[in-house]
PDB file of N, CA and C in Angstrom:
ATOM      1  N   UNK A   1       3.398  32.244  33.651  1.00  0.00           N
ATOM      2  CA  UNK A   1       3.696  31.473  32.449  1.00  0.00           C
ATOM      3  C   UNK A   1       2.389  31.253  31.678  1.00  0.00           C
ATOM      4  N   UNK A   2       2.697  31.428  30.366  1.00  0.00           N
ATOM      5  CA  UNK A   2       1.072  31.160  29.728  1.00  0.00           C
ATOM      6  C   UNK A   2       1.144  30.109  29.561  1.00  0.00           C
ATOM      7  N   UNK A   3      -0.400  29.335  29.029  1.00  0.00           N
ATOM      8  CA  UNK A   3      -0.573  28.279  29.226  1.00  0.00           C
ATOM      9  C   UNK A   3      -0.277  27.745  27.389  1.00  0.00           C
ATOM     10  N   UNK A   4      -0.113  26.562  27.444  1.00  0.00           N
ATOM     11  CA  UNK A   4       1.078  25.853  25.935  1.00  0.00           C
ATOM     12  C   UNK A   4      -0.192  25.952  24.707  1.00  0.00           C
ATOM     13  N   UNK A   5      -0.033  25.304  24.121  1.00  0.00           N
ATOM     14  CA  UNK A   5      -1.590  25.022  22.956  1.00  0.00           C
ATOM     15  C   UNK A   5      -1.236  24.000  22.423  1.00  0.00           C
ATOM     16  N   UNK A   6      -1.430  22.941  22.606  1.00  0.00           N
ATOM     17  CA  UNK A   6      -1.471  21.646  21.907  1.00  0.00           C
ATOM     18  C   UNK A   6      -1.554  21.143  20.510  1.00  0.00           C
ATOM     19  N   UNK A   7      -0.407  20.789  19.558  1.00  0.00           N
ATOM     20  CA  UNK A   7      -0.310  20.423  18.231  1.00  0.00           C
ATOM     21  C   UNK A   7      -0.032  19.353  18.081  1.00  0.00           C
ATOM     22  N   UNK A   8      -0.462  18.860  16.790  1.00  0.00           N
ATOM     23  CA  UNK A   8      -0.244  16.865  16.193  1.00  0.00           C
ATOM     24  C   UNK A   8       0.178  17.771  14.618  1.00  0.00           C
ATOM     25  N   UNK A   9       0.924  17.466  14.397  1.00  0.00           N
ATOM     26  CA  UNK A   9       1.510  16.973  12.667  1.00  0.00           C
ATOM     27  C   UNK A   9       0.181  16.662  12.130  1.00  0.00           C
ATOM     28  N   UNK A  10       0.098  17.396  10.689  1.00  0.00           N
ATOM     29  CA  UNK A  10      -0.995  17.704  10.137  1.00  0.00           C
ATOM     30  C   UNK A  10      -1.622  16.502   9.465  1.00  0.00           C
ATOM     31  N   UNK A  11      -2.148  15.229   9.466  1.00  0.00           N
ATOM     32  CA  UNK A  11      -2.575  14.494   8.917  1.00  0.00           C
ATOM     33  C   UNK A  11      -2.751  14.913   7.536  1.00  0.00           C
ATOM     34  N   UNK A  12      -2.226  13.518   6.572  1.00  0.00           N
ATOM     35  CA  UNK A  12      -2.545  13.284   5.248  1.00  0.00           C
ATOM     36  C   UNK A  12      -3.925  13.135   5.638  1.00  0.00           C
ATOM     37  N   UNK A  13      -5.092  12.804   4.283  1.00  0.00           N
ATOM     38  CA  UNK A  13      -6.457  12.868   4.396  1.00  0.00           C
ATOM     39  C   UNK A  13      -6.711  11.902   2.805  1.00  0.00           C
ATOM     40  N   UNK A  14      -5.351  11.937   2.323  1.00  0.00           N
ATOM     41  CA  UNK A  14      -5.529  11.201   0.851  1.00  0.00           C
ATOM     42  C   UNK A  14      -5.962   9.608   1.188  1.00  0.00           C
ATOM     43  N   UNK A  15      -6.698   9.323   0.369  1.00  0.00           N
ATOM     44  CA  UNK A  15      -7.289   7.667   0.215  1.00  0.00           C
ATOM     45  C   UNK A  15      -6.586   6.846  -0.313  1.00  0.00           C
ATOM     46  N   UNK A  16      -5.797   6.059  -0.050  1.00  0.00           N
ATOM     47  CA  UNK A  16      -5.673   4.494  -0.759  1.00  0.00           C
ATOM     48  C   UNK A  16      -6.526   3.593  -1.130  1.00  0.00           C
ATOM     49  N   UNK A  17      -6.396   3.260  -2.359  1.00  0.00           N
ATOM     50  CA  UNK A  17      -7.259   1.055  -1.837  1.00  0.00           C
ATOM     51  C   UNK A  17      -6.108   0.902  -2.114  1.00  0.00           C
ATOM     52  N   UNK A  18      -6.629  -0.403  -1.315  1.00  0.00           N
ATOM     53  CA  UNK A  18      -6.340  -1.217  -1.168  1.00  0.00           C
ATOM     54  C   UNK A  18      -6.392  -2.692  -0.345  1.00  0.00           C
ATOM     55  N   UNK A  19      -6.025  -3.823   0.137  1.00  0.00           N
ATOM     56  CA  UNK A  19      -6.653  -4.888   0.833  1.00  0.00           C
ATOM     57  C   UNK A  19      -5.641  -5.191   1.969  1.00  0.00           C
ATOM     58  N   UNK A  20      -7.145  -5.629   3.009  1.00  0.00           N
ATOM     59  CA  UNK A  20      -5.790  -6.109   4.315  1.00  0.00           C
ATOM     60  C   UNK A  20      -5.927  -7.454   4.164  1.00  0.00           C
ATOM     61  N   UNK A  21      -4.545  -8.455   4.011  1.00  0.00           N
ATOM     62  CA  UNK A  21      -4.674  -9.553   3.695  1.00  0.00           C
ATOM     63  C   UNK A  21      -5.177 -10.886   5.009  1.00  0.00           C
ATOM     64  N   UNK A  22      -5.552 -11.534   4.628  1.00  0.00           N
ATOM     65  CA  UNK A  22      -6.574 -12.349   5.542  1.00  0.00           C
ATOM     66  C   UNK A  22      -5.949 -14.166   5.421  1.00  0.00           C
ATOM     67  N   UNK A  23      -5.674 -14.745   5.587  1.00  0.00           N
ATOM     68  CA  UNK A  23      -5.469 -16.677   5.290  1.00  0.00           C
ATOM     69  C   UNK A  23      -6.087 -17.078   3.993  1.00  0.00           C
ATOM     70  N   UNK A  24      -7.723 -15.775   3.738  1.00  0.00           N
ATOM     71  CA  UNK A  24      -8.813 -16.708   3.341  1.00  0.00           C
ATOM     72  C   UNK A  24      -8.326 -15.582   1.993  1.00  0.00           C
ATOM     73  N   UNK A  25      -7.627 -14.553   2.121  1.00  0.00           N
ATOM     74  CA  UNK A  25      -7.691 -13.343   0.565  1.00  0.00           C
ATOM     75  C   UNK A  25      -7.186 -14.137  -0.821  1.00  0.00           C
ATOM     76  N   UNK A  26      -7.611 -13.721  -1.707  1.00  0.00           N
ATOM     77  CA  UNK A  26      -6.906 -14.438  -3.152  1.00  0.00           C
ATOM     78  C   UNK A  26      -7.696 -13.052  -4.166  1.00  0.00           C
ATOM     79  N   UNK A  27      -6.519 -13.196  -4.933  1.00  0.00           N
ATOM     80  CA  UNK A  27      -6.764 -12.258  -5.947  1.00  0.00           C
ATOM     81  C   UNK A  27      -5.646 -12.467  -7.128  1.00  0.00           C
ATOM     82  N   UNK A  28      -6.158 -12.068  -8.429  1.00  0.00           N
ATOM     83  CA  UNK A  28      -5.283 -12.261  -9.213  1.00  0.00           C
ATOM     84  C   UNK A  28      -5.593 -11.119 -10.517  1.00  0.00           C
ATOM     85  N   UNK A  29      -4.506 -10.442 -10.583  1.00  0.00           N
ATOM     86  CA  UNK A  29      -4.668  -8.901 -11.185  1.00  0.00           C
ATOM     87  C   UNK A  29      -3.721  -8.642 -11.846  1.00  0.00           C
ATOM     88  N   UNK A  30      -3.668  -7.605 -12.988  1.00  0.00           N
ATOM     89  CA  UNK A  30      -2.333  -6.888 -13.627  1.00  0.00           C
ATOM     90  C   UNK A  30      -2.822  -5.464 -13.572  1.00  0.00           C
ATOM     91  N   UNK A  31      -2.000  -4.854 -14.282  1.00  0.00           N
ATOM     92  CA  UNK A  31      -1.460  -3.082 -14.445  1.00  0.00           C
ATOM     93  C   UNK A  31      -2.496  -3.292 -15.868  1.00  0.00           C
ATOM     94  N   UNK A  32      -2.994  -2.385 -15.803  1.00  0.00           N
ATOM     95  CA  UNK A  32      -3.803  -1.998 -17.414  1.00  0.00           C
ATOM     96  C   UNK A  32      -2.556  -1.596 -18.354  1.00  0.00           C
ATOM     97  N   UNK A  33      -1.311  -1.463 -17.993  1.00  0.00           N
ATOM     98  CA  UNK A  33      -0.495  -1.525 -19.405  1.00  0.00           C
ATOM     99  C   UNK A  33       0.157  -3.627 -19.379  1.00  0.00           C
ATOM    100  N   UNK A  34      -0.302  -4.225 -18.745  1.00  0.00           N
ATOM    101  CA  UNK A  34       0.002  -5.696 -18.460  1.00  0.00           C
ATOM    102  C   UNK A  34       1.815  -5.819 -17.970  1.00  0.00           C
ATOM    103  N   UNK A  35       2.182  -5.241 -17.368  1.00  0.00           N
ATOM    104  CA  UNK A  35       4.004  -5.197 -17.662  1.00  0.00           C
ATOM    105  C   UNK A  35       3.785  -5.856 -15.714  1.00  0.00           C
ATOM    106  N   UNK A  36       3.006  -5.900 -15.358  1.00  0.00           N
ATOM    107  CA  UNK A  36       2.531  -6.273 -14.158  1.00  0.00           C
ATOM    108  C   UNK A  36       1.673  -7.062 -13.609  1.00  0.00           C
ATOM    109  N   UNK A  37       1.992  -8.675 -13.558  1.00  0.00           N
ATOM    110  CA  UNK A  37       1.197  -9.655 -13.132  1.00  0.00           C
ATOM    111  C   UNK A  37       1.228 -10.022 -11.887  1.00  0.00           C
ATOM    112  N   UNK A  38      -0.379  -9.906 -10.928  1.00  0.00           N
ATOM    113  CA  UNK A  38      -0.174 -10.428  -9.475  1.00  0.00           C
ATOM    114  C   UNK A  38      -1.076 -11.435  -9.274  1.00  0.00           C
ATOM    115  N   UNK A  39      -0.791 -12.525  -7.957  1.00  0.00           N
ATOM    116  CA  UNK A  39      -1.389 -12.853  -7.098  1.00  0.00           C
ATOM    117  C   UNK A  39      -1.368 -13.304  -6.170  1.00  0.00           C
ATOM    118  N   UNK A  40      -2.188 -13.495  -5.524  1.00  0.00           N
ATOM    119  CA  UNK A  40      -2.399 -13.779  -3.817  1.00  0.00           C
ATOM    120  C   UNK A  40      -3.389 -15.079  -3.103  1.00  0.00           C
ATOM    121  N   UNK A  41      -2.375 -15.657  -2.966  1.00  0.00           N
ATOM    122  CA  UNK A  41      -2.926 -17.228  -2.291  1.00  0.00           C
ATOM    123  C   UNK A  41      -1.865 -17.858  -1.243  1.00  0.00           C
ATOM    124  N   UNK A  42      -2.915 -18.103  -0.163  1.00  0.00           N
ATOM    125  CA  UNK A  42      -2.160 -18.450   1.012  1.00  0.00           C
ATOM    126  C   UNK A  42      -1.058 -17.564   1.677  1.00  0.00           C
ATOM    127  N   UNK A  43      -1.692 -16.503   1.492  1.00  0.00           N
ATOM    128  CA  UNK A  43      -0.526 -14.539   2.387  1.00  0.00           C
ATOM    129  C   UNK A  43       0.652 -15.099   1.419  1.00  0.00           C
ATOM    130  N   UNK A  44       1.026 -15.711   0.310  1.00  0.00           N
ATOM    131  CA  UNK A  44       2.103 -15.445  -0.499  1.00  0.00           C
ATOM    132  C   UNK A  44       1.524 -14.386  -1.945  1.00  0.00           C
ATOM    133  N   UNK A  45       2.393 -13.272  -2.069  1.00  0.00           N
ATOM    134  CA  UNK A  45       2.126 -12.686  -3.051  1.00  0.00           C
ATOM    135  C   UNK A  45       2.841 -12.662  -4.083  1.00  0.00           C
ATOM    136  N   UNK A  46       2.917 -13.111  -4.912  1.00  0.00           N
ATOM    137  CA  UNK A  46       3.496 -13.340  -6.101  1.00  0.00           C
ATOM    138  C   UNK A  46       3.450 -12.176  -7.353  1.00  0.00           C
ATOM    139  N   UNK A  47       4.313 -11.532  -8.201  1.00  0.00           N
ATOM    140  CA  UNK A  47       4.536 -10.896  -8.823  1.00  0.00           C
ATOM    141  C   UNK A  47       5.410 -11.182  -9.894  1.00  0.00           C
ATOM    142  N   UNK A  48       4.985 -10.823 -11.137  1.00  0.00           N
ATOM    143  CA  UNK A  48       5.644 -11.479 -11.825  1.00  0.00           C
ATOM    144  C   UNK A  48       5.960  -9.969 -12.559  1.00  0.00           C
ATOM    145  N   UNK A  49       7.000  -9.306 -13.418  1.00  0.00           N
ATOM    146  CA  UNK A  49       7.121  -8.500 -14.206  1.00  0.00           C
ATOM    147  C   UNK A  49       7.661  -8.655 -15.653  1.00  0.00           C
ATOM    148  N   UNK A  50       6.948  -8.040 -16.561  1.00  0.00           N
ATOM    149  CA  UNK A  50       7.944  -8.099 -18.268  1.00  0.00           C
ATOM    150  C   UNK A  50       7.480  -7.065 -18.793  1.00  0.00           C
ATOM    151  N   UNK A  51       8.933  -6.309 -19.059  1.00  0.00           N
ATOM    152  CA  UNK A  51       8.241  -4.959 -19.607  1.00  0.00           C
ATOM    153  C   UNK A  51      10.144  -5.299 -20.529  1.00  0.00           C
ATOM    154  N   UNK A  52       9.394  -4.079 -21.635  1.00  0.00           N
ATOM    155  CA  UNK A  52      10.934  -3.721 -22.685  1.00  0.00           C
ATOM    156  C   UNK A  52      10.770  -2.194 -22.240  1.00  0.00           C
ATOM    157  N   UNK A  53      12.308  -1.980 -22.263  1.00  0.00           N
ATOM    158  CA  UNK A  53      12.507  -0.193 -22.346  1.00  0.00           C
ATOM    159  C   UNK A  53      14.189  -0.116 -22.875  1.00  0.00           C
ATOM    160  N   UNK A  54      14.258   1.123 -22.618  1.00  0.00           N
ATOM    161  CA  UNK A  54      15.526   1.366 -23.595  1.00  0.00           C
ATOM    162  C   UNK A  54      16.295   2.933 -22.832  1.00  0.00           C
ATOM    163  N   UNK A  55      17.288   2.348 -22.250  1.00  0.00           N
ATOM    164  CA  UNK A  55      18.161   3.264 -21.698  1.00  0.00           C
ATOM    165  C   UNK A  55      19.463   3.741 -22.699  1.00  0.00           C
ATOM    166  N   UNK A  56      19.208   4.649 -23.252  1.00  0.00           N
ATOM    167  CA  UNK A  56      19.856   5.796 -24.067  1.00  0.00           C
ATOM    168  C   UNK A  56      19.453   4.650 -25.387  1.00  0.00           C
ATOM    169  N   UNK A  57      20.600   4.410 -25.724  1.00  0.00           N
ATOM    170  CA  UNK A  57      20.632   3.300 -27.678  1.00  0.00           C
ATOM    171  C   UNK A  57      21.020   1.232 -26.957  1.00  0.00           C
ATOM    172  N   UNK A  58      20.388   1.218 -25.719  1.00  0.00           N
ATOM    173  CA  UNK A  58      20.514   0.167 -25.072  1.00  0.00           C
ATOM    174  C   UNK A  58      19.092  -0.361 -24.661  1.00  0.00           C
ATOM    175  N   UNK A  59      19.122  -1.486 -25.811  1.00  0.00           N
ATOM    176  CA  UNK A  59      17.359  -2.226 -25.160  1.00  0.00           C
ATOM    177  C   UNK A  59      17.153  -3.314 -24.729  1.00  0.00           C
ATOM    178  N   UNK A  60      16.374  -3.131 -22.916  1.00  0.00           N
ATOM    179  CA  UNK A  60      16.311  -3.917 -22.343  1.00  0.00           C
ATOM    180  C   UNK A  60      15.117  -4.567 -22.262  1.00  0.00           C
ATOM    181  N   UNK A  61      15.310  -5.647 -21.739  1.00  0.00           N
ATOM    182  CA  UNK A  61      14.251  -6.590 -21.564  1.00  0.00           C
ATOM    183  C   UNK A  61      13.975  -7.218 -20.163  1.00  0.00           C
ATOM    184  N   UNK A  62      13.315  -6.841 -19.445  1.00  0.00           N
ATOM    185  CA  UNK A  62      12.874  -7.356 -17.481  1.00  0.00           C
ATOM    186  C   UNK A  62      12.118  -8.369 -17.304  1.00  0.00           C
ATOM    187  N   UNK A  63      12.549  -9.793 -16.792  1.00  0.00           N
ATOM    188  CA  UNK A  63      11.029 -10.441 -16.861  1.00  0.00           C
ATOM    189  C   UNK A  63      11.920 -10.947 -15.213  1.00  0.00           C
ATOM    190  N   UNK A  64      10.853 -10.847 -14.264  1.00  0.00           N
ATOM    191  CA  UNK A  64      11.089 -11.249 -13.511  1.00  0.00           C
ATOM    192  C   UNK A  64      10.302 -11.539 -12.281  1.00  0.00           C
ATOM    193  N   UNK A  65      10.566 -12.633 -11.201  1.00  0.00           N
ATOM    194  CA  UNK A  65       9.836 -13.101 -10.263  1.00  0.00           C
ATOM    195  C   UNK A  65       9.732 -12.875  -8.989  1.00  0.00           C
ATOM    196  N   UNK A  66       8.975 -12.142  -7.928  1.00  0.00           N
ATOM    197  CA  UNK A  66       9.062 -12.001  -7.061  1.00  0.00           C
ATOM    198  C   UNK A  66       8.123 -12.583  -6.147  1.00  0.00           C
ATOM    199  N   UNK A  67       8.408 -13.698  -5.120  1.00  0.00           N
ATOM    200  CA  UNK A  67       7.210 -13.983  -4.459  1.00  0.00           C
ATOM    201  C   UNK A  67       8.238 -13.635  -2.899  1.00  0.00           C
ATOM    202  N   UNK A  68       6.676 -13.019  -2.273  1.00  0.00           N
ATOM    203  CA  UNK A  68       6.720 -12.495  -0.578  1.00  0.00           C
ATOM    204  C   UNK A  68       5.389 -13.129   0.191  1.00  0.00           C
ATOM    205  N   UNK A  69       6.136 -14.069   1.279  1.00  0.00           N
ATOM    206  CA  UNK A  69       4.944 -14.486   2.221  1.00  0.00           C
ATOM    207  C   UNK A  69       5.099 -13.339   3.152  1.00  0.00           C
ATOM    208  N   UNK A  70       3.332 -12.827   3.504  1.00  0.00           N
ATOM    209  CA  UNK A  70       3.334 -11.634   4.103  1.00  0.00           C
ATOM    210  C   UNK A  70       2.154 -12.235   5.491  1.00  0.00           C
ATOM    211  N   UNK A  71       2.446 -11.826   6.018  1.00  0.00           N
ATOM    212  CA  UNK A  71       2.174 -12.176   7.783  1.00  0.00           C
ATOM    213  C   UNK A  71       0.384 -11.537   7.676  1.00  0.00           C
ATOM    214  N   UNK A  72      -0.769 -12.389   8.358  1.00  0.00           N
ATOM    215  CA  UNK A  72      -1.842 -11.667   8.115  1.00  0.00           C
ATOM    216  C   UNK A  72      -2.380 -10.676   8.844  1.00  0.00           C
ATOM    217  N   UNK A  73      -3.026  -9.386   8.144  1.00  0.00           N
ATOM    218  CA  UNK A  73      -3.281  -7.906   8.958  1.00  0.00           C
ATOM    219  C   UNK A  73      -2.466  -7.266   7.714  1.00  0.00           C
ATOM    220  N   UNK A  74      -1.649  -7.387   7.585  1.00  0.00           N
ATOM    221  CA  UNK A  74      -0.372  -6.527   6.782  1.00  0.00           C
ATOM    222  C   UNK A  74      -1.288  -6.149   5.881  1.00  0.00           C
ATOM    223  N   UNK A  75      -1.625  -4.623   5.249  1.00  0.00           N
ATOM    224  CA  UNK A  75      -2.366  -3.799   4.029  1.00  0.00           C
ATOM    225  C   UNK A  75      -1.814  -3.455   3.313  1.00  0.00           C
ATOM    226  N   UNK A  76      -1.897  -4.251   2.090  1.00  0.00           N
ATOM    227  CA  UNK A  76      -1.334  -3.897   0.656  1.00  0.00           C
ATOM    228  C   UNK A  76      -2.260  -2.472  -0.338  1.00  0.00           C
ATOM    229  N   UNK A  77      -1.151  -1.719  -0.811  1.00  0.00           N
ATOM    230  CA  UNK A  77      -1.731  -0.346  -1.299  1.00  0.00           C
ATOM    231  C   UNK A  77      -1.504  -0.695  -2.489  1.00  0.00           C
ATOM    232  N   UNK A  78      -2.828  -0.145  -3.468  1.00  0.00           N
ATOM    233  CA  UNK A  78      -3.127  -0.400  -5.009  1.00  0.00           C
ATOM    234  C   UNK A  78      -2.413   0.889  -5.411  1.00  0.00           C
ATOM    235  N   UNK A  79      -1.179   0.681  -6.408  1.00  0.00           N
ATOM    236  CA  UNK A  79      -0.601   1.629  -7.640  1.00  0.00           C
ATOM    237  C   UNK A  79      -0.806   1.115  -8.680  1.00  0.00           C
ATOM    238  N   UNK A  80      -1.412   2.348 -10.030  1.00  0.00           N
ATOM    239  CA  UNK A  80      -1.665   1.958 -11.235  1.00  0.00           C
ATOM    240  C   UNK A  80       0.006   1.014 -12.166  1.00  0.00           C
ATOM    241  N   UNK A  81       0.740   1.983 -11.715  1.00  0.00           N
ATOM    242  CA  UNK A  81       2.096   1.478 -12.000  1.00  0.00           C
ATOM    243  C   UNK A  81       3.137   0.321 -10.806  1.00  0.00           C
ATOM    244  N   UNK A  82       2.587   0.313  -9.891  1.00  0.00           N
ATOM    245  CA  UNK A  82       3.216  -0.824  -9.355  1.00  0.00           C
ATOM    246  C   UNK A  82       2.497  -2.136  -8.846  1.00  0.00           C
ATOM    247  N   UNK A  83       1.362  -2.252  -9.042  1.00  0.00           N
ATOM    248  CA  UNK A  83       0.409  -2.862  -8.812  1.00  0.00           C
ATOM    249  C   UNK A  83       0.264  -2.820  -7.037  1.00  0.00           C
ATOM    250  N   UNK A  84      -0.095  -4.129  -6.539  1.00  0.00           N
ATOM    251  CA  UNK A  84       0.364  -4.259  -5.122  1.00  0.00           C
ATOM    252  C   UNK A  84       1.444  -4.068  -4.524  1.00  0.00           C
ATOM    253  N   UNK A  85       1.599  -2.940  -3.391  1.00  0.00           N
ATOM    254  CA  UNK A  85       3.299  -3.134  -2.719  1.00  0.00           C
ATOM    255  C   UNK A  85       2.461  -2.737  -1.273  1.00  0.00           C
ATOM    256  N   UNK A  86       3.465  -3.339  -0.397  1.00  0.00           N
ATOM    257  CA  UNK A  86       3.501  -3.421   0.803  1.00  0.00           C
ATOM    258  C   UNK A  86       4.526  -1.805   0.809  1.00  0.00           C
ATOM    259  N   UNK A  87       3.167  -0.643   1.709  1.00  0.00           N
ATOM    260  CA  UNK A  87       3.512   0.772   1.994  1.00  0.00           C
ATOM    261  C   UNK A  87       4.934   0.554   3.261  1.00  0.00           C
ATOM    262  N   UNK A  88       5.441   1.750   2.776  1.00  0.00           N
ATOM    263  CA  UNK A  88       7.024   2.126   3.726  1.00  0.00           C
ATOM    264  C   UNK A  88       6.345   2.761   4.909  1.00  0.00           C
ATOM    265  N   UNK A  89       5.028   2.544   5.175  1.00  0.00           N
ATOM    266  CA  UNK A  89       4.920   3.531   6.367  1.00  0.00           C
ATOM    267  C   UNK A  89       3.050   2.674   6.941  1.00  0.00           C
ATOM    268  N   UNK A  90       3.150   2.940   8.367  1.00  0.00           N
ATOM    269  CA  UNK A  90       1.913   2.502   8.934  1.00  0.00           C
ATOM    270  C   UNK A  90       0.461   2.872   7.730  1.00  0.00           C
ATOM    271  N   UNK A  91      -0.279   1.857   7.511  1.00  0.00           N
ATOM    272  CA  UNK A  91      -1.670   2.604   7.044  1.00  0.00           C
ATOM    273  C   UNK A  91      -2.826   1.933   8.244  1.00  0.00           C
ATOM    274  N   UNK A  92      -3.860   2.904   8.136  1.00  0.00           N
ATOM    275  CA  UNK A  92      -5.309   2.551   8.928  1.00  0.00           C
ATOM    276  C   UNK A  92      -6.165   2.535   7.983  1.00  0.00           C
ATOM    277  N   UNK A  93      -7.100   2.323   8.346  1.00  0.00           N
ATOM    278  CA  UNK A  93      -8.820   2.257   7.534  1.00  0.00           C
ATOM    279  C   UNK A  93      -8.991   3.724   7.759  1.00  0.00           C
ATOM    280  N   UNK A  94      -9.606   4.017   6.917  1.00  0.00           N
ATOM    281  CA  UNK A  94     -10.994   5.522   6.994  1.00  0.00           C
ATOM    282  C   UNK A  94     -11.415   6.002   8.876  1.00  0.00           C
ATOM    283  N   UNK A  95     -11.468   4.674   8.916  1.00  0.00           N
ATOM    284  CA  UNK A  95     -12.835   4.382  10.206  1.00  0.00           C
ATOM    285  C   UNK A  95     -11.658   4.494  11.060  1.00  0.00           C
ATOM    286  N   UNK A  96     -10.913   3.991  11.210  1.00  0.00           N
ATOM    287  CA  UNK A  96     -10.014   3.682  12.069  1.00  0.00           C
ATOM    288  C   UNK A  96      -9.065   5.393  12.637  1.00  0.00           C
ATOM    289  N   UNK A  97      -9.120   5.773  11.400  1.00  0.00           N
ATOM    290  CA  UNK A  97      -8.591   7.237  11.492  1.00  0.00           C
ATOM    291  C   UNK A  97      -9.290   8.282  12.373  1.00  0.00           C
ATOM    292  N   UNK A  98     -10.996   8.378  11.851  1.00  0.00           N
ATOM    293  CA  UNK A  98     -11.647   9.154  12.675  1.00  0.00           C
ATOM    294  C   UNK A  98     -11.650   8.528  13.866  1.00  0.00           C
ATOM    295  N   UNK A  99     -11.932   7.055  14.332  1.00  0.00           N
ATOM    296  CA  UNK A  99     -11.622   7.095  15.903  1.00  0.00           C
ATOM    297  C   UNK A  99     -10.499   7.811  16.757  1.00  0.00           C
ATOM    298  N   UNK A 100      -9.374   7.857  15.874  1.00  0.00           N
ATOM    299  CA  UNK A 100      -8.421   7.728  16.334  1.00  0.00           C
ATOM    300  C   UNK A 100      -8.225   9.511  16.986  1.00  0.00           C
ATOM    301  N   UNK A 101      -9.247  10.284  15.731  1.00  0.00           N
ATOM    302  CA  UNK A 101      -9.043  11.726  16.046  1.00  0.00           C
ATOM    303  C   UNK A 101     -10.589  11.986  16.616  1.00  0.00           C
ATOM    304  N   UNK A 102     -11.181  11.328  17.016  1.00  0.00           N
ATOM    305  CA  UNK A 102     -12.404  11.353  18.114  1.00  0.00           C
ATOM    306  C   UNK A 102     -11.736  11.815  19.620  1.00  0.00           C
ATOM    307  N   UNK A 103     -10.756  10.881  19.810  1.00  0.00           N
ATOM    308  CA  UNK A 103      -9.355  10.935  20.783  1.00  0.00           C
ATOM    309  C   UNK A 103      -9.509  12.234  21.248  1.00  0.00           C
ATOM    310  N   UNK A 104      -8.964  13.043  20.033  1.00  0.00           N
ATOM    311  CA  UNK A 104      -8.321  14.587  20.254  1.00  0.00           C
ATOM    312  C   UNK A 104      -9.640  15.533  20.774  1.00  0.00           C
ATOM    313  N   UNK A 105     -10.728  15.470  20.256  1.00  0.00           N
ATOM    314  CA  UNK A 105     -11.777  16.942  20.522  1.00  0.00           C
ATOM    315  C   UNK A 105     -12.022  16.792  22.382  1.00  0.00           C
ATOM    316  N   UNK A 106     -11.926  18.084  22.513  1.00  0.00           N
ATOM    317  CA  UNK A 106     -11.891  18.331  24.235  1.00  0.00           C
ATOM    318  C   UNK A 106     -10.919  18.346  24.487  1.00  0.00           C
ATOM    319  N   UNK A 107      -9.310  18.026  23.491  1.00  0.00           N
ATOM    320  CA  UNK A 107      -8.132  17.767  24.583  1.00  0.00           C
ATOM    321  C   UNK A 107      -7.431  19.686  25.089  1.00  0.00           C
ATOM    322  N   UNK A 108      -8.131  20.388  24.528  1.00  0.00           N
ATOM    323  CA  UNK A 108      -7.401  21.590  24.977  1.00  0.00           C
ATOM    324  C   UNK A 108      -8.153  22.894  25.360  1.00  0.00           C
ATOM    325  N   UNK A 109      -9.372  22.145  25.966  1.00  0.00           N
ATOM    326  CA  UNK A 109     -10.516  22.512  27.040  1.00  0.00           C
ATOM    327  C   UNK A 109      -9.931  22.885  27.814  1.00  0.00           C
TER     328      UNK A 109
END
């Protein structure tokens, strides 16, 4: 029997910012088109939105409030268009990544 060769799923390598939130984090930010107001005090993140748009000959108007208390550690990812959102999927640090693939060299010695 020959011997197997060892594979991992190809790592993304793309960068986020963004912040891991802390007791002590505060910030208060919008979207450079302003349709997106945030901030962050006491792991509650607050979001506020008002934007106009127009679906077919129908014009709307959005203003609305969203606040989320978020547990601390949890890493919020910076979008130009969504401002802060809490990612659908695990993130690490930079640093945290290469340890993680320090792991792998020698494993198929």
């Amino acid at each position: 029997m020959e011997q197997l060769e060892r594979f991992v799923i190809q790592p993304s390598i793309k960068l986020f910012g963004g912040v891991k939130v802390t007791k002590d984090t505060e910030f208060e930010t919008h979207t450079d088109n302003n349709e997106i107001h945030q901030s962050l005090k006491n792991c509650v993140l607050t979001t506020r939105l008002k934007r106009k748009f127009k679906v077919g000959n129908i014009e709307c108007n959005e203003n609305s409030k969203l606040e989320q208390k978020l547990p601390e550690g949890i890493i919020l990812i910076w979008g130009e268009d969504t401002g802060y959102i809490v990612p659908n999927y695990k993130m690490i640090s930079a640093q945290e990544a290469e340890e993680t693939f320090k792991v792998l060299k020698g494993v198929d010695k």
